[in-house]
PDB file of N, CA and C in Angstrom:
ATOM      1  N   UNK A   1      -3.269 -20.429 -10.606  1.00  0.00           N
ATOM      2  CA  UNK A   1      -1.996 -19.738 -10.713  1.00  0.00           C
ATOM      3  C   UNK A   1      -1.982 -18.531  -9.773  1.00  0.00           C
ATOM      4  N   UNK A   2      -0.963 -18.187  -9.440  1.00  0.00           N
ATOM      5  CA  UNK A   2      -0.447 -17.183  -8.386  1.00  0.00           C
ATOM      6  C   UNK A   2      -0.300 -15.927  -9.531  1.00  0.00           C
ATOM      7  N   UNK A   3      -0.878 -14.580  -8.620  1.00  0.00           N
ATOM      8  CA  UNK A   3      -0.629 -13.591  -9.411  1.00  0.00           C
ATOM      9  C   UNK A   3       0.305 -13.190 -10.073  1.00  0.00           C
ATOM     10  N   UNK A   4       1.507 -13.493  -8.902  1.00  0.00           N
ATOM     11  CA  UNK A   4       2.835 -12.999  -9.740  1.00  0.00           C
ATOM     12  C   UNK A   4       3.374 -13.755 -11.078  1.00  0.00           C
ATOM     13  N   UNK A   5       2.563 -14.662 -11.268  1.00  0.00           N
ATOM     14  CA  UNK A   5       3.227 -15.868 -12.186  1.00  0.00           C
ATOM     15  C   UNK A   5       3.070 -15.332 -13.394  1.00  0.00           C
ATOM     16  N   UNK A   6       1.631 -14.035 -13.531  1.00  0.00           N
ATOM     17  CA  UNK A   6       1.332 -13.336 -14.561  1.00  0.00           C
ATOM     18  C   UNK A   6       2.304 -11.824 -14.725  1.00  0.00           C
ATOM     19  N   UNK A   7       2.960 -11.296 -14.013  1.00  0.00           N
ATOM     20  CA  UNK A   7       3.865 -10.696 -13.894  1.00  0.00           C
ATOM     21  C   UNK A   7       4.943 -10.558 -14.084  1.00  0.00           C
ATOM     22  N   UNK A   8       5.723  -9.845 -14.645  1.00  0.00           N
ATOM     23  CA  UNK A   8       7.192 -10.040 -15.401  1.00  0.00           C
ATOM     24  C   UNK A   8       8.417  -9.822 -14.462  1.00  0.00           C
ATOM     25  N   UNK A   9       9.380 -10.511 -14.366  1.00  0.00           N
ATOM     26  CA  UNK A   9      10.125 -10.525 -13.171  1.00  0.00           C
ATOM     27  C   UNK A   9      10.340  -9.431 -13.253  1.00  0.00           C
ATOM     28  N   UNK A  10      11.017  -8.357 -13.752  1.00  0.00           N
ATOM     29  CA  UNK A  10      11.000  -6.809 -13.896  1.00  0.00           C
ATOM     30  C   UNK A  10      10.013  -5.876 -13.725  1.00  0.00           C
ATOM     31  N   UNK A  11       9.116  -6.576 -13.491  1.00  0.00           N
ATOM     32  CA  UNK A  11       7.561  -5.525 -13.286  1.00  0.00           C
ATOM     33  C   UNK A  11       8.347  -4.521 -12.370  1.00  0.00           C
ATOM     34  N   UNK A  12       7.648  -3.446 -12.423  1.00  0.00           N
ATOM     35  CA  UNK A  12       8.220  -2.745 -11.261  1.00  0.00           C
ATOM     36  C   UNK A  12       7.216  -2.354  -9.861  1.00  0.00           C
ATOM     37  N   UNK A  13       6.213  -3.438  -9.890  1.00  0.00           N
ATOM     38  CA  UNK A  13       5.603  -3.557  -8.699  1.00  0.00           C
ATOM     39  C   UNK A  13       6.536  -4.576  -7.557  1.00  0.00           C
ATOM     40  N   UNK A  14       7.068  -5.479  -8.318  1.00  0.00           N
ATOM     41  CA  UNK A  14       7.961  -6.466  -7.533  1.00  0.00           C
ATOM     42  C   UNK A  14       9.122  -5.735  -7.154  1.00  0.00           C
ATOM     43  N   UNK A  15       9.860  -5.173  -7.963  1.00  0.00           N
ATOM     44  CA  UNK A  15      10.598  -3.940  -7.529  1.00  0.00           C
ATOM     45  C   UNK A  15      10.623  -3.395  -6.284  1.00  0.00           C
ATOM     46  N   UNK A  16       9.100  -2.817  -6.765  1.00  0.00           N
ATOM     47  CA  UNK A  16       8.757  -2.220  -5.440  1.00  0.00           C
ATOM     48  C   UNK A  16       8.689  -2.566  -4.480  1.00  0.00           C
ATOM     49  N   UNK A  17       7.691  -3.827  -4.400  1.00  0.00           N
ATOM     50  CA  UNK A  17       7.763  -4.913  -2.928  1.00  0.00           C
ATOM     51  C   UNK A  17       8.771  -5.090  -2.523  1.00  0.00           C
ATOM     52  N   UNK A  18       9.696  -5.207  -3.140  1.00  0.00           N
ATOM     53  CA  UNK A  18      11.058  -6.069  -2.710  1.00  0.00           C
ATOM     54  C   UNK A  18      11.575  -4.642  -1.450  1.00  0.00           C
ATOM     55  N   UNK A  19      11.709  -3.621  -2.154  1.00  0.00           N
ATOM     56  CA  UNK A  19      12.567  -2.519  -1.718  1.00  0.00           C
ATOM     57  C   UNK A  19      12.018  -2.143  -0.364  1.00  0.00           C
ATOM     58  N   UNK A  20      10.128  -1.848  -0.716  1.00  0.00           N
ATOM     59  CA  UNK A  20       9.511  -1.658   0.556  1.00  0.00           C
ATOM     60  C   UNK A  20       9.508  -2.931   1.784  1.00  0.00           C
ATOM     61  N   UNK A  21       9.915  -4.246   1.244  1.00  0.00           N
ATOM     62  CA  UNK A  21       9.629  -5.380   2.410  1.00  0.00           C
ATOM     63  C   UNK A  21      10.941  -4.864   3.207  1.00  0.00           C
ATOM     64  N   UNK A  22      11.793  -4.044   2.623  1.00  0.00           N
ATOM     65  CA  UNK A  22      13.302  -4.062   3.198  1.00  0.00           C
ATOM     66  C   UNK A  22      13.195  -2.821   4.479  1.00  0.00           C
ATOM     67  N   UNK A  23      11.954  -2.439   3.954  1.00  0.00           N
ATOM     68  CA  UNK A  23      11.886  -0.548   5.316  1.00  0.00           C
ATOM     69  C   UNK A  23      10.721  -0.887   6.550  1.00  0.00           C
ATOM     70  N   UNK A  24      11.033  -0.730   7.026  1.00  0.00           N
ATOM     71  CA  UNK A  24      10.274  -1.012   8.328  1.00  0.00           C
ATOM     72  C   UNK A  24       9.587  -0.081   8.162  1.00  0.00           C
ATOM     73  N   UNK A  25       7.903  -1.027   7.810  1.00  0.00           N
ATOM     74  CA  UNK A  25       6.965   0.170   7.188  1.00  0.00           C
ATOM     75  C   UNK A  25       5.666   0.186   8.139  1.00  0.00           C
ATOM     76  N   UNK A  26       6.073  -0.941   9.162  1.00  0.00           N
ATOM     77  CA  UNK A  26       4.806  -0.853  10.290  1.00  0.00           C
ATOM     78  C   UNK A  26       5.469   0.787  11.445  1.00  0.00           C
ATOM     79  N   UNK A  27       6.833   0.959  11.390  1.00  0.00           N
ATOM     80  CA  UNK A  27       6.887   2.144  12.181  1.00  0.00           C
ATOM     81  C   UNK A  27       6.313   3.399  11.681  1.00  0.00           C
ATOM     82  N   UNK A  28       6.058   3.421  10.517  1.00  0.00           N
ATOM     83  CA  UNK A  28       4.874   4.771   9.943  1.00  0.00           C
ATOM     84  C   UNK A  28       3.567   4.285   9.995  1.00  0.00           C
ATOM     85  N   UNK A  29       3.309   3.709  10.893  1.00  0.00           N
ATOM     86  CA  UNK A  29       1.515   3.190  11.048  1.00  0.00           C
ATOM     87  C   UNK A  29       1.316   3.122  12.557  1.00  0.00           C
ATOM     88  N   UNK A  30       0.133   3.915  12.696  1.00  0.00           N
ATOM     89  CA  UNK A  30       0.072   4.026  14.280  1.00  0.00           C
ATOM     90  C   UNK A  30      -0.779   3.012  14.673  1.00  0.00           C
ATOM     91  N   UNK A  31      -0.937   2.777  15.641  1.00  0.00           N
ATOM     92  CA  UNK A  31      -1.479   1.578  16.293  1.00  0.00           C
ATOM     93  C   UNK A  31      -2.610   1.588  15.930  1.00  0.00           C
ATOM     94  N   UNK A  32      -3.284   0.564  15.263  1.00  0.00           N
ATOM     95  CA  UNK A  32      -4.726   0.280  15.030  1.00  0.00           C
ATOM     96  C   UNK A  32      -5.342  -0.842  15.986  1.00  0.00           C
ATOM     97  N   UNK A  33      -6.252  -0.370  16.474  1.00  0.00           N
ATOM     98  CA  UNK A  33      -7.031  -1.243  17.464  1.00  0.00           C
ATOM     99  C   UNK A  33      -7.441  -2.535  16.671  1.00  0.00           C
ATOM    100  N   UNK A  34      -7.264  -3.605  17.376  1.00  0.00           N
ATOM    101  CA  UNK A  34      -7.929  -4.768  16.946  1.00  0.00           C
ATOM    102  C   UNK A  34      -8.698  -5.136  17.478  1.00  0.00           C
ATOM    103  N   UNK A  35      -9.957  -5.303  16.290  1.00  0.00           N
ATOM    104  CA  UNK A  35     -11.418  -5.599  16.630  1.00  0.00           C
ATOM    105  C   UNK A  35     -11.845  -7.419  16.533  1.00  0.00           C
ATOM    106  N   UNK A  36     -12.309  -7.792  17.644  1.00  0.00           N
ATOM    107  CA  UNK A  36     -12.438  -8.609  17.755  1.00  0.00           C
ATOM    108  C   UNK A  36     -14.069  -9.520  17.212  1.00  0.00           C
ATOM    109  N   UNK A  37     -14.934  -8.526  16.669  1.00  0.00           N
ATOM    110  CA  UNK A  37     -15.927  -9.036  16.028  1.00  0.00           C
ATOM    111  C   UNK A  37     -16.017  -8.412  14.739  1.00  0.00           C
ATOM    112  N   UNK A  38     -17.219  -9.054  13.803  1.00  0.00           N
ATOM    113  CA  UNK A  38     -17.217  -8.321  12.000  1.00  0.00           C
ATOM    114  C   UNK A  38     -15.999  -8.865  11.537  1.00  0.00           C
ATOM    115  N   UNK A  39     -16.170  -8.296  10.237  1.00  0.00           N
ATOM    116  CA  UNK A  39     -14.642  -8.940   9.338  1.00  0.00           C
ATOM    117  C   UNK A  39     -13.221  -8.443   9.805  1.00  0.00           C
ATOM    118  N   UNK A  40     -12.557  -9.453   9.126  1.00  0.00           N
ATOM    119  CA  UNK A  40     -11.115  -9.509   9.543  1.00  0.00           C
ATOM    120  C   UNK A  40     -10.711  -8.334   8.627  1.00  0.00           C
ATOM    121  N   UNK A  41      -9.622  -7.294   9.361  1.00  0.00           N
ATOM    122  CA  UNK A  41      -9.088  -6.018   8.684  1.00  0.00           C
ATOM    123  C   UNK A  41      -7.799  -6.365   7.729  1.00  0.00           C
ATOM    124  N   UNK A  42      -8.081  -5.440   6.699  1.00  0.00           N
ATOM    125  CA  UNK A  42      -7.297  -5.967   5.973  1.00  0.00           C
ATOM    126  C   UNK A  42      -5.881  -5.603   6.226  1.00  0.00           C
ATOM    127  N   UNK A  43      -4.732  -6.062   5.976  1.00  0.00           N
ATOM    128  CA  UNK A  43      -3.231  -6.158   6.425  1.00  0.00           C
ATOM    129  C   UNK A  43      -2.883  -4.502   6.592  1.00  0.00           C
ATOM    130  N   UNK A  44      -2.556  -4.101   7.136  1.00  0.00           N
ATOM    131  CA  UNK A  44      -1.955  -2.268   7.552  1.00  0.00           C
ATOM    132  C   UNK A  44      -0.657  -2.034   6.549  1.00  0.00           C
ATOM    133  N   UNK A  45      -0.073  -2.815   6.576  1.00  0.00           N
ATOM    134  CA  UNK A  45       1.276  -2.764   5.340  1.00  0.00           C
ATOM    135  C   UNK A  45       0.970  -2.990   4.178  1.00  0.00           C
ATOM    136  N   UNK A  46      -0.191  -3.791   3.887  1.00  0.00           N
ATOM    137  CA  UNK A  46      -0.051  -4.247   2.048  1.00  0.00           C
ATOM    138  C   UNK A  46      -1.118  -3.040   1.997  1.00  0.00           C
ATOM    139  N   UNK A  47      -1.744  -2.600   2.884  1.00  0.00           N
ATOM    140  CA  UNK A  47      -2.735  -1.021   2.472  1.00  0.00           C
ATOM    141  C   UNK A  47      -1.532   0.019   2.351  1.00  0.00           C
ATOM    142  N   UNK A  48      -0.473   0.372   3.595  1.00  0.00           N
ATOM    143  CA  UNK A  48       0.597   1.158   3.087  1.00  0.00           C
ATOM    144  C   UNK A  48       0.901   1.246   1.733  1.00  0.00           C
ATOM    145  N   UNK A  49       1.424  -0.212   1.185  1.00  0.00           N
ATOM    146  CA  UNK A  49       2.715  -0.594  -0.080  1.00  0.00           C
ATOM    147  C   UNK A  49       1.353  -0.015  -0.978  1.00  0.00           C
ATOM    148  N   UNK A  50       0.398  -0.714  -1.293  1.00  0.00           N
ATOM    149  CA  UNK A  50      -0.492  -0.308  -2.205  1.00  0.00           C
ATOM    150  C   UNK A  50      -0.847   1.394  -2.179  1.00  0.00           C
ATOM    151  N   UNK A  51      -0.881   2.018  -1.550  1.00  0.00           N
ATOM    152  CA  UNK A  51      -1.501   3.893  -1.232  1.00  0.00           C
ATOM    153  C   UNK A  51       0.118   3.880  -2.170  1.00  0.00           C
ATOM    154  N   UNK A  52       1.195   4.005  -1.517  1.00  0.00           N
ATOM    155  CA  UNK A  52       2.465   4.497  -1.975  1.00  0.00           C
ATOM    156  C   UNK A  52       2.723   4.214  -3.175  1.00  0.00           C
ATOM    157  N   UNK A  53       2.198   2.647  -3.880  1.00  0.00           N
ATOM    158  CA  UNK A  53       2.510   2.448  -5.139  1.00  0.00           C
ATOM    159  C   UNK A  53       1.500   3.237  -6.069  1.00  0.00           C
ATOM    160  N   UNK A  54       0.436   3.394  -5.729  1.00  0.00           N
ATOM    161  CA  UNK A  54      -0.361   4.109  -6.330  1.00  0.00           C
ATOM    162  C   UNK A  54       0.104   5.449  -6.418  1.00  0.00           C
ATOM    163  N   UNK A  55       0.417   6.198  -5.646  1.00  0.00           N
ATOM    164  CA  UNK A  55       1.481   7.924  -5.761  1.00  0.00           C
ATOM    165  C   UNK A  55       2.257   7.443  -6.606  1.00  0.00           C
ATOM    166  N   UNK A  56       3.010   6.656  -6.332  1.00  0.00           N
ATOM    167  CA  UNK A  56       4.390   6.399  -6.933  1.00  0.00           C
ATOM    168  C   UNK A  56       3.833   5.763  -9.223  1.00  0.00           C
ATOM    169  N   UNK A  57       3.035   5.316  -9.001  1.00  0.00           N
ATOM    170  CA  UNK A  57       2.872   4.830 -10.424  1.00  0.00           C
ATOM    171  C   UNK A  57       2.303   6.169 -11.579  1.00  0.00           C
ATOM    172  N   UNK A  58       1.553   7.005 -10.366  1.00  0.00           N
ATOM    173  CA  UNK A  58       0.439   7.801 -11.380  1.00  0.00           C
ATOM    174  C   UNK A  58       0.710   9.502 -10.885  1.00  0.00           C
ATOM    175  N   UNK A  59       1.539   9.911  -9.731  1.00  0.00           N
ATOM    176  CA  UNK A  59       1.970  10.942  -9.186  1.00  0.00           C
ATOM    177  C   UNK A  59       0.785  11.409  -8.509  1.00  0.00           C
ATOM    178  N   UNK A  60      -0.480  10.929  -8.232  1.00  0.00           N
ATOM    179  CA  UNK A  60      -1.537  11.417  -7.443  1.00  0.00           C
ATOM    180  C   UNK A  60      -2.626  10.160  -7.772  1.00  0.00           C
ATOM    181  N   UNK A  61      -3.594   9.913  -6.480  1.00  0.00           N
ATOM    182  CA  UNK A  61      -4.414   8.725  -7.020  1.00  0.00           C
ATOM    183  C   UNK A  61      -5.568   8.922  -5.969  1.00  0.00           C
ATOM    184  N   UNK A  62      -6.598   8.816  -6.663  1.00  0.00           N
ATOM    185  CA  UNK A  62      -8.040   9.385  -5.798  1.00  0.00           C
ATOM    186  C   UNK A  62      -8.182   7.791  -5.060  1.00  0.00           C
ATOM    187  N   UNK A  63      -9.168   7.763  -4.423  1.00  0.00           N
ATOM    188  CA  UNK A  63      -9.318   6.862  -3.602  1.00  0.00           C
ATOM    189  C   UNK A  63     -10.072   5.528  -3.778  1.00  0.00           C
ATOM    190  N   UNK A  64     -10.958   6.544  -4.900  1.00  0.00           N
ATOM    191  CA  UNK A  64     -11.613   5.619  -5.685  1.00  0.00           C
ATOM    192  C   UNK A  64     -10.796   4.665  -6.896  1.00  0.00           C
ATOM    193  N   UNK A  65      -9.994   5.558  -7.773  1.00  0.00           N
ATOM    194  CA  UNK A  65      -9.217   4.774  -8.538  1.00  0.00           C
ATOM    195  C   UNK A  65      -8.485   3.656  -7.590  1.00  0.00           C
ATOM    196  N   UNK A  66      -8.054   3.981  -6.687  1.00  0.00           N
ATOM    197  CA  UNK A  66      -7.470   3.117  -5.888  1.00  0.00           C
ATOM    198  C   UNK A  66      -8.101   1.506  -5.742  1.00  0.00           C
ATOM    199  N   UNK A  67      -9.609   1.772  -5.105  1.00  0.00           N
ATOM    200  CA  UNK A  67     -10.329   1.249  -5.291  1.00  0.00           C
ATOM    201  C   UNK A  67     -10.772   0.093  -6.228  1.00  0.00           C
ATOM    202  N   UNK A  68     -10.705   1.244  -7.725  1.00  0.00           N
ATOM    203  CA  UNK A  68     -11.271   0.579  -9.448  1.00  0.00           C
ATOM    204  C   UNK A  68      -9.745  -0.109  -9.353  1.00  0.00           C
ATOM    205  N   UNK A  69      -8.176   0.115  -9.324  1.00  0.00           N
ATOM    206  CA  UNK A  69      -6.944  -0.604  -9.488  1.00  0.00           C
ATOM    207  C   UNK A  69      -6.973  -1.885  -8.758  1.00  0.00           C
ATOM    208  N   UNK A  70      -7.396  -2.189  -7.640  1.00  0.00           N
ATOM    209  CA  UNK A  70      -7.323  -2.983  -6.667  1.00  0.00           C
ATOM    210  C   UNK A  70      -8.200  -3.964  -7.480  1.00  0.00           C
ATOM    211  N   UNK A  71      -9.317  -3.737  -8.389  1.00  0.00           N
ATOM    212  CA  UNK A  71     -10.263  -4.527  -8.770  1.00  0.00           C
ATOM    213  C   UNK A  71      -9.664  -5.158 -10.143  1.00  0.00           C
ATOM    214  N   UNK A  72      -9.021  -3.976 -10.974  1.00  0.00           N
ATOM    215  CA  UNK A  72      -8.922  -4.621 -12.081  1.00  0.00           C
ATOM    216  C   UNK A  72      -7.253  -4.918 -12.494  1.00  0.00           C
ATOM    217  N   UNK A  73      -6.566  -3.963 -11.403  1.00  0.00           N
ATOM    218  CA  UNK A  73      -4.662  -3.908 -12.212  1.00  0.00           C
ATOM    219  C   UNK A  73      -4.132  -4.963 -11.693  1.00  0.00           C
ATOM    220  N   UNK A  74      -3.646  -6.286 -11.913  1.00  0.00           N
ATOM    221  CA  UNK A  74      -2.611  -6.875 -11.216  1.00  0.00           C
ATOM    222  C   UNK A  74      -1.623  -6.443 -10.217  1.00  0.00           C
ATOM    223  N   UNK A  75      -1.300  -5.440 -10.626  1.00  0.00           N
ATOM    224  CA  UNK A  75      -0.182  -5.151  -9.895  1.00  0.00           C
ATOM    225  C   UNK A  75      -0.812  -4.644  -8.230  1.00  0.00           C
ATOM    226  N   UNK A  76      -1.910  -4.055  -8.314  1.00  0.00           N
ATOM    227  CA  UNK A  76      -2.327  -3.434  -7.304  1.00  0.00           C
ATOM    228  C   UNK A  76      -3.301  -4.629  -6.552  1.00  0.00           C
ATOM    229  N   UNK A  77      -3.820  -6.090  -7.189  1.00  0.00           N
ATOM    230  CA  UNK A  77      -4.095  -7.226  -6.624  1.00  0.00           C
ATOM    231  C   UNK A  77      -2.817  -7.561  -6.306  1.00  0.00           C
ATOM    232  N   UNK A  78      -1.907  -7.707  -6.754  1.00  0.00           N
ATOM    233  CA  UNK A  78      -0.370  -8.377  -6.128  1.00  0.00           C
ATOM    234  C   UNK A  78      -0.176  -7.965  -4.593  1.00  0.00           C
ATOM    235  N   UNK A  79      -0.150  -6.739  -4.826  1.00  0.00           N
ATOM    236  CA  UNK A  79       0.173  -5.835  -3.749  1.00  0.00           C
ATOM    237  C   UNK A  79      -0.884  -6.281  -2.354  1.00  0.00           C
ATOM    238  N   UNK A  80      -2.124  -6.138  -2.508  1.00  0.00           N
ATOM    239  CA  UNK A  80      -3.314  -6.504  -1.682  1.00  0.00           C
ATOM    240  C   UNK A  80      -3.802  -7.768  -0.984  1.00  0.00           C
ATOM    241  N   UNK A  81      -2.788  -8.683  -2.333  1.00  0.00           N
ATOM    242  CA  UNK A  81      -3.057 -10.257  -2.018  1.00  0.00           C
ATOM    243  C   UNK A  81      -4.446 -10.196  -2.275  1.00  0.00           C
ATOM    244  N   UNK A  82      -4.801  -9.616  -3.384  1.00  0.00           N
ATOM    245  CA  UNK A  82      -6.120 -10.275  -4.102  1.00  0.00           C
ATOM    246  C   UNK A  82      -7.578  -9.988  -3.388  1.00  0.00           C
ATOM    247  N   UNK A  83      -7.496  -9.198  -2.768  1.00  0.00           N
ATOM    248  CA  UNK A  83      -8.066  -8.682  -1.733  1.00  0.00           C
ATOM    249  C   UNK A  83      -8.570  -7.125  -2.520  1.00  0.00           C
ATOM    250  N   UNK A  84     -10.182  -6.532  -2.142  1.00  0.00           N
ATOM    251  CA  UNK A  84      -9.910  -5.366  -2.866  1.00  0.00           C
ATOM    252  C   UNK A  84     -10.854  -4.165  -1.826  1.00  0.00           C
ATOM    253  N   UNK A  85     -10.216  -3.710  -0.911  1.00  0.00           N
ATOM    254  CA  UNK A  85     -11.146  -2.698  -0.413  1.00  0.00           C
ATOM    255  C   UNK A  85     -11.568  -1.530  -0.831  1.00  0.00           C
ATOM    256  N   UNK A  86     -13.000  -1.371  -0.212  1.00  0.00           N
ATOM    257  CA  UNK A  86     -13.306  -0.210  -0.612  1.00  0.00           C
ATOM    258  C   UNK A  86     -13.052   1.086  -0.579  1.00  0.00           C
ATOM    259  N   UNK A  87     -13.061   2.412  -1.057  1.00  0.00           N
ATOM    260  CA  UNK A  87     -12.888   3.443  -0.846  1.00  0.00           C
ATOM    261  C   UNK A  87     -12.943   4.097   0.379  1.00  0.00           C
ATOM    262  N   UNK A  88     -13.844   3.604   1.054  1.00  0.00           N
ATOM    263  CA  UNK A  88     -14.195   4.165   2.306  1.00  0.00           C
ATOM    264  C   UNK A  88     -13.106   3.514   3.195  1.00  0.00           C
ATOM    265  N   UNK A  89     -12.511   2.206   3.204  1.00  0.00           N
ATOM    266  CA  UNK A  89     -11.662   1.477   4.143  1.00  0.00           C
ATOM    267  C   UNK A  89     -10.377   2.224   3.479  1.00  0.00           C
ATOM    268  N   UNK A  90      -9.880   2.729   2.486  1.00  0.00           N
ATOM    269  CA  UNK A  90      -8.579   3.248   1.990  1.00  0.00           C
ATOM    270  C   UNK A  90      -8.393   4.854   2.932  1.00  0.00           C
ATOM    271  N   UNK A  91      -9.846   5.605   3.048  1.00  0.00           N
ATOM    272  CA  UNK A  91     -10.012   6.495   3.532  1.00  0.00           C
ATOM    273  C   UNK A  91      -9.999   6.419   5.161  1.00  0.00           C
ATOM    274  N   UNK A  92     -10.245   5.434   5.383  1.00  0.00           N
ATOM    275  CA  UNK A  92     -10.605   5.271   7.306  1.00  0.00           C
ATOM    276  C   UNK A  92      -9.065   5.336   7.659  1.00  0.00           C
ATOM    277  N   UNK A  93      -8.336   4.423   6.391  1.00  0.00           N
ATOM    278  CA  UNK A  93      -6.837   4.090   6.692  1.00  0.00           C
ATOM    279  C   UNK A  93      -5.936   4.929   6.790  1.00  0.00           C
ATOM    280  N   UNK A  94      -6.264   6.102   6.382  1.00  0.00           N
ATOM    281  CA  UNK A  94      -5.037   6.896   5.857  1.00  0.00           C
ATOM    282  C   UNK A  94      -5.412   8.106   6.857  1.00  0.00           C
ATOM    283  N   UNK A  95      -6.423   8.342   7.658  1.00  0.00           N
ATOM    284  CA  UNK A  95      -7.435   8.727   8.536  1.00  0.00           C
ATOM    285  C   UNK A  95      -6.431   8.346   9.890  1.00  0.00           C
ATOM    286  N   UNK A  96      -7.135   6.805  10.163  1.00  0.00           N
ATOM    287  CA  UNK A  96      -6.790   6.173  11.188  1.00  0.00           C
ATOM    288  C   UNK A  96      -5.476   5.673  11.327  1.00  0.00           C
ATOM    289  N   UNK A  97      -4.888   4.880  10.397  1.00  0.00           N
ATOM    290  CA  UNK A  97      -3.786   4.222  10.214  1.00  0.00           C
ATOM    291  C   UNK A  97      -2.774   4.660   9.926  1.00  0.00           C
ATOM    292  N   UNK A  98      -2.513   6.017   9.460  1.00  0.00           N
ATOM    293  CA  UNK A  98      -1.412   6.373   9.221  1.00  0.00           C
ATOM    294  C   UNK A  98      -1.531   7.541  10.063  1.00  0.00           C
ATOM    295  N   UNK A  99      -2.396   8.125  10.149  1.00  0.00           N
ATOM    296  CA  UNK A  99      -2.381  10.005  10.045  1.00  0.00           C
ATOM    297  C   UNK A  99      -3.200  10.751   9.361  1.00  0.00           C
ATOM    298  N   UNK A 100      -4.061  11.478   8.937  1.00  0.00           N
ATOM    299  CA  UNK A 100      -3.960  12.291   7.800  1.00  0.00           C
ATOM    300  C   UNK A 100      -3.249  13.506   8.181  1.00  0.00           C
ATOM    301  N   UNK A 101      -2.774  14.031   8.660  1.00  0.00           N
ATOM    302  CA  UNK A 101      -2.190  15.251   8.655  1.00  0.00           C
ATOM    303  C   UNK A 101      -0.548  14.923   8.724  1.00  0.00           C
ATOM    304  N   UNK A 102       0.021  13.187   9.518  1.00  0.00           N
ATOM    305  CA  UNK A 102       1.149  12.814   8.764  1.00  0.00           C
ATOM    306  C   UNK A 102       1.563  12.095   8.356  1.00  0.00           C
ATOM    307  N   UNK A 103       0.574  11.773   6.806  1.00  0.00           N
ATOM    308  CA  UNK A 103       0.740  11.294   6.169  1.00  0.00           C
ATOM    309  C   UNK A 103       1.693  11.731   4.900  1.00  0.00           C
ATOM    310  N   UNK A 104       1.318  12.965   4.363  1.00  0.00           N
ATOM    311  CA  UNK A 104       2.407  13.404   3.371  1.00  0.00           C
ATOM    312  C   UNK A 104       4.496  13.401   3.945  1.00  0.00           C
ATOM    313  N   UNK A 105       3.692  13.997   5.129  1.00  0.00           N
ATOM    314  CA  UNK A 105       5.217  13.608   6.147  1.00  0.00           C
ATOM    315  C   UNK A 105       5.716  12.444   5.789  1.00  0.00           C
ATOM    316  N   UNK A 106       4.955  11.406   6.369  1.00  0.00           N
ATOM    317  CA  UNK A 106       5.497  10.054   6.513  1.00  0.00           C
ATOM    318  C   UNK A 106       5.790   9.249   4.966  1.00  0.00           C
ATOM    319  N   UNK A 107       5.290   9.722   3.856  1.00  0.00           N
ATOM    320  CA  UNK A 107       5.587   9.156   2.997  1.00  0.00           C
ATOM    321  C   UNK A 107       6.565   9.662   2.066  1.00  0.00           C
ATOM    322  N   UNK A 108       6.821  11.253   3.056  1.00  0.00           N
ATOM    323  CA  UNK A 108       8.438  11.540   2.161  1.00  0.00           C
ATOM    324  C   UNK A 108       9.594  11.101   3.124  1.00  0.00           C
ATOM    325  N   UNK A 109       9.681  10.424   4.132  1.00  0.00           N
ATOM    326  CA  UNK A 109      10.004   9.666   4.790  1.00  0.00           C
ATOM    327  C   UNK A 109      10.561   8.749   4.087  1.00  0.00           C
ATOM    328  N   UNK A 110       9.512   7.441   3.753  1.00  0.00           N
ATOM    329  CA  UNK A 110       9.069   6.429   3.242  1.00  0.00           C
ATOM    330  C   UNK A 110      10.229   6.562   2.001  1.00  0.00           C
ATOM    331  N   UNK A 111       9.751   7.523   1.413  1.00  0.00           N
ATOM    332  CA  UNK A 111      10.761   7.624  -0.213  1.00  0.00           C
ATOM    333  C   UNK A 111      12.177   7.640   0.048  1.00  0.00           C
ATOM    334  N   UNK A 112      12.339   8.612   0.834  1.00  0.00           N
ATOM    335  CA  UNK A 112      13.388   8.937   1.359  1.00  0.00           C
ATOM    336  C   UNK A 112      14.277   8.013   1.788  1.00  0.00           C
ATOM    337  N   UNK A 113      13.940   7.230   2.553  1.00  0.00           N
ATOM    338  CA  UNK A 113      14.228   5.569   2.857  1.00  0.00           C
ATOM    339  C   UNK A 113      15.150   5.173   2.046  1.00  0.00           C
ATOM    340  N   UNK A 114      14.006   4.513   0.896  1.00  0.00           N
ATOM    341  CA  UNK A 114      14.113   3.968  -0.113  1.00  0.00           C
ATOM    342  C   UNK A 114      14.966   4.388  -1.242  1.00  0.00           C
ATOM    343  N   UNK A 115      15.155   5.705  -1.442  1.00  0.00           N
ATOM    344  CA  UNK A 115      16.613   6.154  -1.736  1.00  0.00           C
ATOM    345  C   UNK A 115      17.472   5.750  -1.805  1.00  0.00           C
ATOM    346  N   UNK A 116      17.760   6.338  -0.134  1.00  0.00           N
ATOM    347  CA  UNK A 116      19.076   5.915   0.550  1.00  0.00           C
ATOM    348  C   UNK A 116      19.179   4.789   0.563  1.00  0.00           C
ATOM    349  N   UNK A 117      18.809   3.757   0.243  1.00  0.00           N
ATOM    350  CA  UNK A 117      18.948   1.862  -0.154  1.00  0.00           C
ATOM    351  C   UNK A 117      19.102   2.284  -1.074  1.00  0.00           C
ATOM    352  N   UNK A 118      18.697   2.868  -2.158  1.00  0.00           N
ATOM    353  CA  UNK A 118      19.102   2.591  -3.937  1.00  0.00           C
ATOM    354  C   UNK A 118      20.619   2.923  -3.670  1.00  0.00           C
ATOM    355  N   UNK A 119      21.046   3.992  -2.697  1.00  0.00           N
ATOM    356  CA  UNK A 119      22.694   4.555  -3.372  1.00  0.00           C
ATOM    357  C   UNK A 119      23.490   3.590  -2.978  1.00  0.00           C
TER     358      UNK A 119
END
């Protein structure tokens, strides 16, 4: 069975997906080099949707919980596609992949967005 099948059409992780598939969420992600040997990196957007749903579910989320959610919450396997990186790859990401310095920027951005679609 498919994750979502365990999920309630109202979940409000699907919610969420839905709203975020609608924002062009690769333009808040800066170019990540693609490495052509070692493992395959995990998706740059379902790491976005997952960091944001995590703010968005708990109003602050260490990196590690991030981490422990990815392992045990559905919603945060939904998000990942079942996939669960480690702390250190959530950290390289938000480092490398987004920014860290604009990242808080970019994710009141992000909300902001998503708003302006709700009205």
């Amino acid at each position: 069975m498919l994750i979502q099948d365990y999920l309630d059409i109202c979940d409000p992780v699907l919610t969420f997906d839905r709203f975020m598939g609608e924002i062009e969420l690769e333009k808040y992600l800066k170019n990540i080099p693609q490495h052509y040997t070692g493992r395959l990196r995990y998706d740059p957007v379902s790491m976005l949707k997952t960091v944001l749903f995590g703010f968005m579910a708990n109003g602050y989320i260490s990196l590690r919980e991030l981490e422990e959610q990815c392992r045990v919450n559905l919603r945060f396997m939904y998000l990942m596609n079942h996939q669960t990186p480690s702390y250190r790859t959530f950290g390289y990401f938000i480092d490398e992949g987004v920014g860290y310095k604009a990242f808080p920027r970019n994710v009141l951005r992000i909300f902001c967005n998503l708003f302006i679609r709700l009205l």
